[in-house]
Protein backbone atom coordinates (compact mmCIF):
# COMPACT_ATOMS: atom_id res chain seq x y z
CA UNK A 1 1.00 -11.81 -1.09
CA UNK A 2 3.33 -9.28 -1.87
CA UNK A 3 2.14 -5.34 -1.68
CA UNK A 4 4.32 -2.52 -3.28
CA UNK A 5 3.94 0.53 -2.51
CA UNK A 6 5.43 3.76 -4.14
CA UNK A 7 8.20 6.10 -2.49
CA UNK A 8 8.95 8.10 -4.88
CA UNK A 9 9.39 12.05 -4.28
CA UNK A 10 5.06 12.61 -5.41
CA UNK A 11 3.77 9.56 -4.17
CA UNK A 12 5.68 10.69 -0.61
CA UNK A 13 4.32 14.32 -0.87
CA UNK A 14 0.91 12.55 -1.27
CA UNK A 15 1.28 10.81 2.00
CA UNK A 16 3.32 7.52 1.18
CA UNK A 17 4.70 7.26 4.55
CA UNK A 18 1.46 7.40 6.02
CA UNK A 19 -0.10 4.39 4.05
CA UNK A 20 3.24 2.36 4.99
CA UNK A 21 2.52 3.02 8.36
CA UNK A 22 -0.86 1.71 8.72
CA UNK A 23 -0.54 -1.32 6.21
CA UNK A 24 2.39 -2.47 9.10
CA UNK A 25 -0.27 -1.60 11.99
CA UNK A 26 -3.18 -3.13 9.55
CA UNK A 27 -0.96 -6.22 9.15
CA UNK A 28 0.09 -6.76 12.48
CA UNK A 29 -3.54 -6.06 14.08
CA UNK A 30 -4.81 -8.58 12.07
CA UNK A 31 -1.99 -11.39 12.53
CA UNK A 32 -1.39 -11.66 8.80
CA UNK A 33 2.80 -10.94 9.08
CA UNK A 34 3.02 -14.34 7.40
CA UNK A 35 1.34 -14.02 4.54
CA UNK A 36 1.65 -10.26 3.36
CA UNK A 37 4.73 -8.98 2.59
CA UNK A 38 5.41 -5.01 2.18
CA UNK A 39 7.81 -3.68 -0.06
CA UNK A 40 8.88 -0.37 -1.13
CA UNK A 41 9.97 1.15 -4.53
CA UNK A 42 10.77 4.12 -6.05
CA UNK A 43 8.12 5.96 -9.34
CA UNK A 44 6.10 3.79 -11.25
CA UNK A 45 5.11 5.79 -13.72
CA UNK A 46 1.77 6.84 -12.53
CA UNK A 47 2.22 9.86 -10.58
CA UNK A 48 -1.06 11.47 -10.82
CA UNK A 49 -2.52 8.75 -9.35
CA UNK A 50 -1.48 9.29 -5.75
CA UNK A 51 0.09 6.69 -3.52
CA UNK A 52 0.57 4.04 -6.02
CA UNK A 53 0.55 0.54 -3.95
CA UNK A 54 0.98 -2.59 -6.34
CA UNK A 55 -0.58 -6.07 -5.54
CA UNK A 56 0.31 -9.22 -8.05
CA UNK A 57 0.75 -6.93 -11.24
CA UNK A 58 -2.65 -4.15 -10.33
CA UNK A 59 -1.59 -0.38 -9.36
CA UNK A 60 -4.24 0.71 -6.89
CA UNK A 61 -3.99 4.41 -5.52
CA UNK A 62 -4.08 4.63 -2.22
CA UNK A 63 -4.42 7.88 0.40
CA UNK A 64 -3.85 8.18 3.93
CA UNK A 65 -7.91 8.88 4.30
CA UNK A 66 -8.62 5.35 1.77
CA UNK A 67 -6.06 2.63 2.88
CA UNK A 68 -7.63 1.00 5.34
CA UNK A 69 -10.58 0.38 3.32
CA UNK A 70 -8.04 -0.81 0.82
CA UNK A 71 -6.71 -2.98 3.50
CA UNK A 72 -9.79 -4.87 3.87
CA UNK A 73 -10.89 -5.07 -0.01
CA UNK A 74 -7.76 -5.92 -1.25
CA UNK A 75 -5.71 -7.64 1.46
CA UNK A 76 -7.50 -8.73 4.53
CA UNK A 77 -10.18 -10.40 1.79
CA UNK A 78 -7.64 -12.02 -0.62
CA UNK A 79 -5.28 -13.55 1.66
């Protein structure tokens, strides 16, 4: 599975770095370095949405205070 997420100048005011962060501690904790890949990439065109994070062609927004229930809907469940 490959997960995209944006690092563009508005998704990093709204707290890219953050969501990196825990999707490589989220990853790690839960032994799934082998099957998830992160990537980063710069605007995708859907700024307003916050941190946009990309899985298999869907643009989910994702915060610092939502990603690690996004972790475990749309990672930790799919993989």
């Amino acid at each position: 599975m490959k997960v995209t997420i944006c690092i563009g100048s508005s998704c990093h005011l709204k707290g890219s770095r953050q969501v990196v962060n825990a999707l490589q501690n989220l990853i790690a904790e839960n032994n799934l370095g082998d099957k998830v890949e992160l990537a980063g990439t710069f605007c995708l065109g859907k700024c307003q949405q916050g941190v946009c994070v990309t899985i298999d062609d869907n643009v989910y927004s994702v915060s610092p205070d939502t990603v690690n229930e996004f972790f475990e809907e749309n990672i930790k469940a799919k993989v």
